[in-house]
C-alpha atoms as a PDB file:
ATOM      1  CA  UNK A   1      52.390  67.522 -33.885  1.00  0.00           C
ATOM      2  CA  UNK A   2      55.751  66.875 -34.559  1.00  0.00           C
ATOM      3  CA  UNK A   3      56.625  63.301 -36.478  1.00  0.00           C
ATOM      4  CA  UNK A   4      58.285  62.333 -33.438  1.00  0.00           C
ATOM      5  CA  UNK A   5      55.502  63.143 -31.195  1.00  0.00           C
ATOM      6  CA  UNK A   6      53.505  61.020 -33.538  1.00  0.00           C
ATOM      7  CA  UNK A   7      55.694  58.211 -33.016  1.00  0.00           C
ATOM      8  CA  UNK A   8      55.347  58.437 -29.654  1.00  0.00           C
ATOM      9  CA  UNK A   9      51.472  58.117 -29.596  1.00  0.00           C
ATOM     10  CA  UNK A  10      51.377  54.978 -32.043  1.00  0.00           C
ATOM     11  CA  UNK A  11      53.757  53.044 -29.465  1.00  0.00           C
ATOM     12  CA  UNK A  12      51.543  54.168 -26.177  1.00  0.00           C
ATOM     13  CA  UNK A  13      47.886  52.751 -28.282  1.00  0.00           C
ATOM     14  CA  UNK A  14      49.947  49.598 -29.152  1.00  0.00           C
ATOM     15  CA  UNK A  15      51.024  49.190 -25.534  1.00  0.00           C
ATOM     16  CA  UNK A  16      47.371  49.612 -23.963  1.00  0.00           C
ATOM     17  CA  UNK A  17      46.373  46.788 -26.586  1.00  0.00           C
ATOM     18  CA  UNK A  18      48.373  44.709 -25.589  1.00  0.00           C
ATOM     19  CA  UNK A  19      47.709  45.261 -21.856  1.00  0.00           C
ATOM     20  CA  UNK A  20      43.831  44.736 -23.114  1.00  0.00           C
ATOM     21  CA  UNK A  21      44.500  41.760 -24.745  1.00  0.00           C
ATOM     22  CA  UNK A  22      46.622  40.356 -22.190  1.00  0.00           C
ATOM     23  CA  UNK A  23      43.569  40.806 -19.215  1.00  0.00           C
ATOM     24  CA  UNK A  24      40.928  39.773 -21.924  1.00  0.00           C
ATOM     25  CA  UNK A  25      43.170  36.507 -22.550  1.00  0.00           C
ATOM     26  CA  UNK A  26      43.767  35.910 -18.698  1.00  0.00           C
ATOM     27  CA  UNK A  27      40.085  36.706 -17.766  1.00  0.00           C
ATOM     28  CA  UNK A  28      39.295  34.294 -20.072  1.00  0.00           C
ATOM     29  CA  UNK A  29      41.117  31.110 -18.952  1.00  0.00           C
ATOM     30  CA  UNK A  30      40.062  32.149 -15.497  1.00  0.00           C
ATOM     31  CA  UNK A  31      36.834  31.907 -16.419  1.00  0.00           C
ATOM     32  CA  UNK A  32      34.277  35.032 -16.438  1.00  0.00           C
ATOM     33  CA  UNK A  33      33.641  36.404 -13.133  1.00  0.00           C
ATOM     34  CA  UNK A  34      29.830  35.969 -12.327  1.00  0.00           C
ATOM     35  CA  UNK A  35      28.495  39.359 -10.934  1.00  0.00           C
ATOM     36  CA  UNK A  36      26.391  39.838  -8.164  1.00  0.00           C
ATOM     37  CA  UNK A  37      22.377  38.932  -8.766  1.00  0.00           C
ATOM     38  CA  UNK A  38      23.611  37.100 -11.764  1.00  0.00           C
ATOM     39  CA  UNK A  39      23.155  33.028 -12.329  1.00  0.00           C
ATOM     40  CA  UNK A  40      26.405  30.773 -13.538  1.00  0.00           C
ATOM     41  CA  UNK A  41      25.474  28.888 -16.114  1.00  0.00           C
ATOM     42  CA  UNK A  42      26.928  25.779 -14.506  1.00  0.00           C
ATOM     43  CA  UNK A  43      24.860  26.199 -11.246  1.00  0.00           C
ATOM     44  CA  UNK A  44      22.312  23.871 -10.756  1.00  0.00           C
ATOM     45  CA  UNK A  45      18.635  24.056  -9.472  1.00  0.00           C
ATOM     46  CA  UNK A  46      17.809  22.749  -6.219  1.00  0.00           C
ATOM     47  CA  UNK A  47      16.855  19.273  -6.102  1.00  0.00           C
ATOM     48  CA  UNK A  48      13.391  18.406  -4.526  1.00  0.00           C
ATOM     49  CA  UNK A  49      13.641  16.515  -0.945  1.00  0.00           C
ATOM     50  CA  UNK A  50      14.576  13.014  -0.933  1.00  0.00           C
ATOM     51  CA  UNK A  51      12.078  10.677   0.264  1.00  0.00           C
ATOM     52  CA  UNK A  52      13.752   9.059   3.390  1.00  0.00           C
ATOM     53  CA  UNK A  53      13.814   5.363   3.254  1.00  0.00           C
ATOM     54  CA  UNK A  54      11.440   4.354   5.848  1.00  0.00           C
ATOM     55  CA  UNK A  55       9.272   7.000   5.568  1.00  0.00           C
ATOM     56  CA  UNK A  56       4.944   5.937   6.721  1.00  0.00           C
ATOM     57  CA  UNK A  57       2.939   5.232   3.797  1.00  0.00           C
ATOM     58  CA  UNK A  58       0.535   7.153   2.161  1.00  0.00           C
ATOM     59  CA  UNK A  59      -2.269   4.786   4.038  1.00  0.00           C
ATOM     60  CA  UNK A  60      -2.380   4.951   7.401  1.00  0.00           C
ATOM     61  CA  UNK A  61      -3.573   1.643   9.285  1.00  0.00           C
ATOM     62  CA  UNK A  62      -6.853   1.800   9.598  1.00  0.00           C
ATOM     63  CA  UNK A  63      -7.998   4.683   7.534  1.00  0.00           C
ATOM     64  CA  UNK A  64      -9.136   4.694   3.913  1.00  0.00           C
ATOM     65  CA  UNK A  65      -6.963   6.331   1.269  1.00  0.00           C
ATOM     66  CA  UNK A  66      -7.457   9.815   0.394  1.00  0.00           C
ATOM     67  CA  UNK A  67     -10.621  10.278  -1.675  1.00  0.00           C
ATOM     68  CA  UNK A  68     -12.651   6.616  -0.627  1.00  0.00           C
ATOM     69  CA  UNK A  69     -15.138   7.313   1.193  1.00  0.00           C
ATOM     70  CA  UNK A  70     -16.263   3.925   2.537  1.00  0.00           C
ATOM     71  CA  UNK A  71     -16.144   0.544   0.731  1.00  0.00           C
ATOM     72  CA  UNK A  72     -14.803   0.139  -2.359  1.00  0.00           C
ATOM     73  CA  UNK A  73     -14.481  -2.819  -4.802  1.00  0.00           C
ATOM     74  CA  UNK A  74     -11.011  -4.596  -5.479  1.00  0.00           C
ATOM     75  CA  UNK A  75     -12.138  -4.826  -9.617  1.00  0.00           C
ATOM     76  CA  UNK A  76     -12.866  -1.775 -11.830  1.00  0.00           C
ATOM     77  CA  UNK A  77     -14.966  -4.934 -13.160  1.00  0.00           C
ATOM     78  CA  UNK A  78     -18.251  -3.859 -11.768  1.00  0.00           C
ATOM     79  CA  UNK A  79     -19.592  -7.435 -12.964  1.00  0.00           C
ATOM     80  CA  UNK A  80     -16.892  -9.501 -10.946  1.00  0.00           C
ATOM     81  CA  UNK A  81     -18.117 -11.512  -8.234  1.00  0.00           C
ATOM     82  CA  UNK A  82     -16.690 -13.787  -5.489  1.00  0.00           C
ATOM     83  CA  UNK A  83     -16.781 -17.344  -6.331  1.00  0.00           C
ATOM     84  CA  UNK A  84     -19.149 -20.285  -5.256  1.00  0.00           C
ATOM     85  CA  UNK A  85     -16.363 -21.082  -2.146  1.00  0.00           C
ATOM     86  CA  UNK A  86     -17.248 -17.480  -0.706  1.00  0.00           C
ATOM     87  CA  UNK A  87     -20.725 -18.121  -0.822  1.00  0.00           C
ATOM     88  CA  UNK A  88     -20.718 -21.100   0.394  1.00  0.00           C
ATOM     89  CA  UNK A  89     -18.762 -20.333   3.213  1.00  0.00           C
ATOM     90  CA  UNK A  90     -21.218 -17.456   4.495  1.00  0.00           C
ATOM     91  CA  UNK A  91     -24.474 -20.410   3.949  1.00  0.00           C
ATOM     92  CA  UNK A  92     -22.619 -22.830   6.165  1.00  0.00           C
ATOM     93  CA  UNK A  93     -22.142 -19.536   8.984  1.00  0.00           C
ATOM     94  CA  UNK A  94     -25.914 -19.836   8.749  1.00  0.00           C
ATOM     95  CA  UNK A  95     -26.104 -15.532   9.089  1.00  0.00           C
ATOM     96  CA  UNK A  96     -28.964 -14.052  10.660  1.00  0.00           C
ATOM     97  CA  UNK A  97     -31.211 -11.290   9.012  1.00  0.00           C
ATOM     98  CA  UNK A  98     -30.524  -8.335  10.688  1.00  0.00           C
ATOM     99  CA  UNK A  99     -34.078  -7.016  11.005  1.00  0.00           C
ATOM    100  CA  UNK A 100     -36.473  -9.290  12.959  1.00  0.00           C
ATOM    101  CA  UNK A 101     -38.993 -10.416  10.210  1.00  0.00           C
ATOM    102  CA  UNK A 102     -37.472  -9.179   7.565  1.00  0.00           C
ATOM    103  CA  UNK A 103     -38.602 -11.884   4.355  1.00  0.00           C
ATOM    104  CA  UNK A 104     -35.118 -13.421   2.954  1.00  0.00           C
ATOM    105  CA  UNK A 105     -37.052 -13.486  -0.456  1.00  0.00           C
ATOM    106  CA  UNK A 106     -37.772  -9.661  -0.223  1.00  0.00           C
ATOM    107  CA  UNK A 107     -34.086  -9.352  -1.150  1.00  0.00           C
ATOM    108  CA  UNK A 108     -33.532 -10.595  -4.249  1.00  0.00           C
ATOM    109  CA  UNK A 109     -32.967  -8.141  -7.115  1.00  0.00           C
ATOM    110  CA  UNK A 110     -31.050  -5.529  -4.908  1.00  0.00           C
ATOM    111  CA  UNK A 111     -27.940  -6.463  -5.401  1.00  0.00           C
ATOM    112  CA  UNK A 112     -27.870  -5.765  -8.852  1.00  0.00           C
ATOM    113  CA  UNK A 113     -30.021  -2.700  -9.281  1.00  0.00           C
ATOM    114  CA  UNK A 114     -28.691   0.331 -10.391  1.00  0.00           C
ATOM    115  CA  UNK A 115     -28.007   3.730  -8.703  1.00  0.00           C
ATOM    116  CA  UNK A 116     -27.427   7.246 -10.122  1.00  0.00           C
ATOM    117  CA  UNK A 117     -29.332   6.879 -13.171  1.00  0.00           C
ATOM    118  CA  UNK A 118     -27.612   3.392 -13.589  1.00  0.00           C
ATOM    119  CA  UNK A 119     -24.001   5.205 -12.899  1.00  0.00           C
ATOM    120  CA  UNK A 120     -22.907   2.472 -10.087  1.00  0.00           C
ATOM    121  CA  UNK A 121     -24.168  -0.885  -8.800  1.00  0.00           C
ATOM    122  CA  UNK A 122     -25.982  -1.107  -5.635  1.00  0.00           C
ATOM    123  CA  UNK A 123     -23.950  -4.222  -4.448  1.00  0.00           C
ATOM    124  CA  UNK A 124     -26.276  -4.715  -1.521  1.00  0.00           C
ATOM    125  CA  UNK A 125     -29.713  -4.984  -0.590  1.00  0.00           C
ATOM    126  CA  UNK A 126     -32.378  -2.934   1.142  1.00  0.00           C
ATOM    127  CA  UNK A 127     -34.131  -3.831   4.540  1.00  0.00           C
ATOM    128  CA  UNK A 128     -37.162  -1.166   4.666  1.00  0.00           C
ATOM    129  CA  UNK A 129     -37.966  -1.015   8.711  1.00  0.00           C
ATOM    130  CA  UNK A 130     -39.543   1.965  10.524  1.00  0.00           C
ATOM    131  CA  UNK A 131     -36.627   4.059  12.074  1.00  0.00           C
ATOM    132  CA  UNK A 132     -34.910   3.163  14.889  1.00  0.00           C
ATOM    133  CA  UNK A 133     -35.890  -0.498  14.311  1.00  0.00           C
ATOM    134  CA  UNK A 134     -32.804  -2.366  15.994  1.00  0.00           C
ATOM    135  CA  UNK A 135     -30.762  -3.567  13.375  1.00  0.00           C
ATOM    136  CA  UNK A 136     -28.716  -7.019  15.047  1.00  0.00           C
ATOM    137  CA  UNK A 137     -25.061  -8.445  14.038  1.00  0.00           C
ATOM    138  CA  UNK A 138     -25.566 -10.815  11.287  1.00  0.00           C
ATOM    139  CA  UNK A 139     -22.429 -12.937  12.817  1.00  0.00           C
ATOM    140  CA  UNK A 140     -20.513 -13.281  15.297  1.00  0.00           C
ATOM    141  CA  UNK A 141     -17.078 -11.544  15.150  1.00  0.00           C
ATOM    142  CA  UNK A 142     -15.590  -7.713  15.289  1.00  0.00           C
ATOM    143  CA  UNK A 143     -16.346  -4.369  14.895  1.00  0.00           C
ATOM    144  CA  UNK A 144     -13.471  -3.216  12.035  1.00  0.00           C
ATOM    145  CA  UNK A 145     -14.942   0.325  12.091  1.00  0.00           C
ATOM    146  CA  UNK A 146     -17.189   2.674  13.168  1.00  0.00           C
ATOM    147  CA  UNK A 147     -17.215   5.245  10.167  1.00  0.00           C
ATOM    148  CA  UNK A 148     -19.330   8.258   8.745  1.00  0.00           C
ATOM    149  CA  UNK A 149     -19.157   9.065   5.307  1.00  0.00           C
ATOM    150  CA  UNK A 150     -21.727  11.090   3.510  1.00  0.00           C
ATOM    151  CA  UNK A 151     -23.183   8.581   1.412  1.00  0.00           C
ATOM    152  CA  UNK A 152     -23.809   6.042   4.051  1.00  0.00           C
ATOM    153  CA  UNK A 153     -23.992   8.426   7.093  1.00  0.00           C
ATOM    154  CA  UNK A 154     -23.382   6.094  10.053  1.00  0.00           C
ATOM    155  CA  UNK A 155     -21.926   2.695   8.872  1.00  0.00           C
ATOM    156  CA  UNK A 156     -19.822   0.032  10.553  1.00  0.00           C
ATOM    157  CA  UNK A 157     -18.084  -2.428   9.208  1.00  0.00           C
ATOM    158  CA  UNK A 158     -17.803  -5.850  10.830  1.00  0.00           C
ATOM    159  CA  UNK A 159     -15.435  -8.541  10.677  1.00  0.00           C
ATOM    160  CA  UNK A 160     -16.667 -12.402  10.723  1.00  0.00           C
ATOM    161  CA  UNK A 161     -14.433 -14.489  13.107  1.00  0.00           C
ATOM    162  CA  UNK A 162     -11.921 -15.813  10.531  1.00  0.00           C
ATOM    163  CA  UNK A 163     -11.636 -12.587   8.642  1.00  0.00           C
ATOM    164  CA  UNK A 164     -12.554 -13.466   5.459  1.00  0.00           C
ATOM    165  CA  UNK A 165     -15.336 -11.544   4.961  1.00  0.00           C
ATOM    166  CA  UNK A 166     -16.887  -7.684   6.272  1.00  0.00           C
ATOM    167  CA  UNK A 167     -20.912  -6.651   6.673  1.00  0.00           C
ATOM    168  CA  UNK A 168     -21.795  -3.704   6.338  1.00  0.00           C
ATOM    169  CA  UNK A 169     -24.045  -1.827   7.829  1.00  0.00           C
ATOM    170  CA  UNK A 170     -25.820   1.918   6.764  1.00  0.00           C
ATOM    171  CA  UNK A 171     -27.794   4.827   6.954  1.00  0.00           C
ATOM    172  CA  UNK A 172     -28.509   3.914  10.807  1.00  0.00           C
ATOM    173  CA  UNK A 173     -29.846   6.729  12.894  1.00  0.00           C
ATOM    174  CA  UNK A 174     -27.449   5.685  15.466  1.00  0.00           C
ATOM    175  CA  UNK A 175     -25.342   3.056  16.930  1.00  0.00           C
ATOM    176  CA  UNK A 176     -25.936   1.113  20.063  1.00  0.00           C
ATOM    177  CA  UNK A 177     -24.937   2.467  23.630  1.00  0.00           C
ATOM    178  CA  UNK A 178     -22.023   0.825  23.692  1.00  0.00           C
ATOM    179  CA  UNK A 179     -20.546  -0.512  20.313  1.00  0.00           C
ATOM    180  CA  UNK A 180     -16.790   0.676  19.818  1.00  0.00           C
ATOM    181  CA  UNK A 181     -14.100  -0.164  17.049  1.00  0.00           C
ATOM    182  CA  UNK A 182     -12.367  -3.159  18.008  1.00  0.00           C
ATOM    183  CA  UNK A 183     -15.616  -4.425  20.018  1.00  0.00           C
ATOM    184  CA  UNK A 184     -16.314  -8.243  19.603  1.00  0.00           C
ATOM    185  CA  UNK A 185     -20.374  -9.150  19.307  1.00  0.00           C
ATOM    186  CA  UNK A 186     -22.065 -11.599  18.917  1.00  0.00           C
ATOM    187  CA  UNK A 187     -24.599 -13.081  16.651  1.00  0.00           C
ATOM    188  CA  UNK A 188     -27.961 -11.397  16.683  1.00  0.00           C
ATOM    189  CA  UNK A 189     -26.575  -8.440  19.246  1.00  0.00           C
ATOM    190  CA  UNK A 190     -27.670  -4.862  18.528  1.00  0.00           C
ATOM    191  CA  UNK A 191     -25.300  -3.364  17.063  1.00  0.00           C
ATOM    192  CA  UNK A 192     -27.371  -0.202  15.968  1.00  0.00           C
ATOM    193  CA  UNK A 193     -30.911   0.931  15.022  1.00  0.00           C
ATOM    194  CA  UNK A 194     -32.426   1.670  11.069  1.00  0.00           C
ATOM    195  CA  UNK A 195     -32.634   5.851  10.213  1.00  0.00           C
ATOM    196  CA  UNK A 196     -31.946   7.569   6.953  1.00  0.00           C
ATOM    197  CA  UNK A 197     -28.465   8.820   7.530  1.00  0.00           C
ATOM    198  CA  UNK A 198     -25.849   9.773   4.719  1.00  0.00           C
ATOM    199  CA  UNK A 199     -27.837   9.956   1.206  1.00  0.00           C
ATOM    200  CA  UNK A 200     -30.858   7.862   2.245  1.00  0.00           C
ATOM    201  CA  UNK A 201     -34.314   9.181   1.433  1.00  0.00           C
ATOM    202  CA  UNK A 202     -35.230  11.202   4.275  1.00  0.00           C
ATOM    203  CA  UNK A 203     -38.835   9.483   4.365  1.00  0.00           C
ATOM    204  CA  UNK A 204     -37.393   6.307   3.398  1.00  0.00           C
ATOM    205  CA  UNK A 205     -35.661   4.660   6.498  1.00  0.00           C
ATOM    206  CA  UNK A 206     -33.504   1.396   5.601  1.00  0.00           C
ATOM    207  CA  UNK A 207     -30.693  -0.310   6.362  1.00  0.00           C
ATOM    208  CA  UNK A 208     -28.719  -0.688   3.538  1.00  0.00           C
ATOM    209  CA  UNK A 209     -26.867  -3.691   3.796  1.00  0.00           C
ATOM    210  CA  UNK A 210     -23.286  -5.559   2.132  1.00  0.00           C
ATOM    211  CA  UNK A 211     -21.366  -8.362   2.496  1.00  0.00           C
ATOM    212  CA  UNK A 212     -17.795  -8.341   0.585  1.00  0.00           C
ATOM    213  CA  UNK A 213     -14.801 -10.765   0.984  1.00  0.00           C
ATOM    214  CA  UNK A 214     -11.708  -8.779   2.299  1.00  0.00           C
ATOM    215  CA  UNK A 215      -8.481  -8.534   0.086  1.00  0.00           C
ATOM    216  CA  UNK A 216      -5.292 -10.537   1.959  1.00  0.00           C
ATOM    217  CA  UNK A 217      -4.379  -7.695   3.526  1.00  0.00           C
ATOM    218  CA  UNK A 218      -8.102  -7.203   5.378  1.00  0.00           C
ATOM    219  CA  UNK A 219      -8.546  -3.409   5.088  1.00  0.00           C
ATOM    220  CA  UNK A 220     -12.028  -2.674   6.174  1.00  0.00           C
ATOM    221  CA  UNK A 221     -12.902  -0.434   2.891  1.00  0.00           C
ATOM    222  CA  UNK A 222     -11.638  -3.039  -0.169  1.00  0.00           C
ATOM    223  CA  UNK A 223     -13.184  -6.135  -0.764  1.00  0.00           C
ATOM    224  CA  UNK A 224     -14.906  -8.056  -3.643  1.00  0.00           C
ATOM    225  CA  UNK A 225     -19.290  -7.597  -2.947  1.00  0.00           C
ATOM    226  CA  UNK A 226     -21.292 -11.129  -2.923  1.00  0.00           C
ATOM    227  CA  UNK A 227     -25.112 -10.446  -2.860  1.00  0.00           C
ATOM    228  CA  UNK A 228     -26.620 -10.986   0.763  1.00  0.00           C
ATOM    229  CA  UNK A 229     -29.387 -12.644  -1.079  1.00  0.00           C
ATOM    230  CA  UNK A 230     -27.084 -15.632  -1.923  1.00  0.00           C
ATOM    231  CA  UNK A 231     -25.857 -15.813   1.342  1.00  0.00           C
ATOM    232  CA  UNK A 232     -29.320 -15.950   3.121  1.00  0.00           C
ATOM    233  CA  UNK A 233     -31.125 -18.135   0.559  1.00  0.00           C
ATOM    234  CA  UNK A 234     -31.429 -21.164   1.627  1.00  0.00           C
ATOM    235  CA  UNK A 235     -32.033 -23.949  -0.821  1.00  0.00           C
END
């Protein structure tokens, strides 16, 4: 190649490196194209749904939260219990036993025995009846709920007339004719009759029996207990 030819060749490579630079240098203040199936840095992941203001709570009226499976206590303090006023309240209702003959004194103890190898409190005590023994209101007021839940099979849950406090009824082989949520009885009414539903001994029949004072906002399930023993004794 001739010197000139030479020449010629250096001035072409210093053109096309300039061109280079100049789209390198362009492409650059332009910011890098983002090729297809590829993620820009500065895009952002998808937010998760908004919760819309207004939206129902978890808790539906009248139904339990998820997991409680009937009553549960308003203290993780299994030894709290509802003052004197509560119990003296339920005395002055004068309640009725809600199996005919059953001895008053016959209930003392049950409240605080233990259950599940001394895992959980009773919180209630024990009427021992031959099944289908009819098992009466022990006030006047209403039915809260009718509910089945594996430990206590059939249960209801009754309101007194002021709503201050719930019994609770369990393990009954049934429930009378025509008892419905929402129902009003009246003291000594059958309200149901003694089996060995939910987790009862099968050759055992009992109705297992609470009182609890409702929380302010009166959901059947939550309450603080008070022995039936208390509330029955009179002195």
């Amino acid at each position: 190649m001739t010197r000139r030819g030479r020449s010629h060749g250096w001035v072409a490579v210093a053109l096309f490196g300039c061109f280079c630079g100049g789209v390198i240098v362009g492409w650059q203040l332009r910011g890098a194209p983002v090729l297809p199936g590829a993620q820009s840095s500065s895009s952002s992941v998808p937010s998760s749904p908004s919760v819309v203001s207004g939206s129902p709570p978890a808790v539906v009226s009248g139904s339990p939260p998820a997991g409680v499976s009937g009553f549960r206590r308003t203290s993780t303090d299994v030894f709290a219990s509802a003052p004197q006023s509560a119990i003296d309240a339920l005395r002055h209702r004068e309640l009725r036993v809600p199996i005919d003959g059953f001895p008053v004194e016959s209930m003392r103890g049950g409240f605080d025995e233990r259950r599940d190898a001394g895992g959980r409190p009773h919180e209630a005590v024990d009427l021992l009846a031959p099944r289908n023994t009819p098992v009466h209101a022990a006030d006047d007021g209403t039915i809260a709920k009718l509910f089945v839940s594996k430990a206590g099979g059939n249960t209801i849950y009754q309101f007194d007339p002021s709503e201050r406090f719930c019994y609770y009824y369990a393990h009954l082989d049934r429930y009378a004719d025509t008892l419905r949520s929402g129902a009003q009885v009246s003291r000594g009414d059958v309200i149901g009759f003694v089996g060995t539903s939910g987790n009862a001994p099968r050759n055992t029949p009992h109705l297992h029996f609470a009182i609890f004072e409702l929380t302010p906002e009166r959901h059947w399930w939550q309450g603080t207990p008070i022995d039936p023993y208390l509330a029955f004794r009179r002195e």
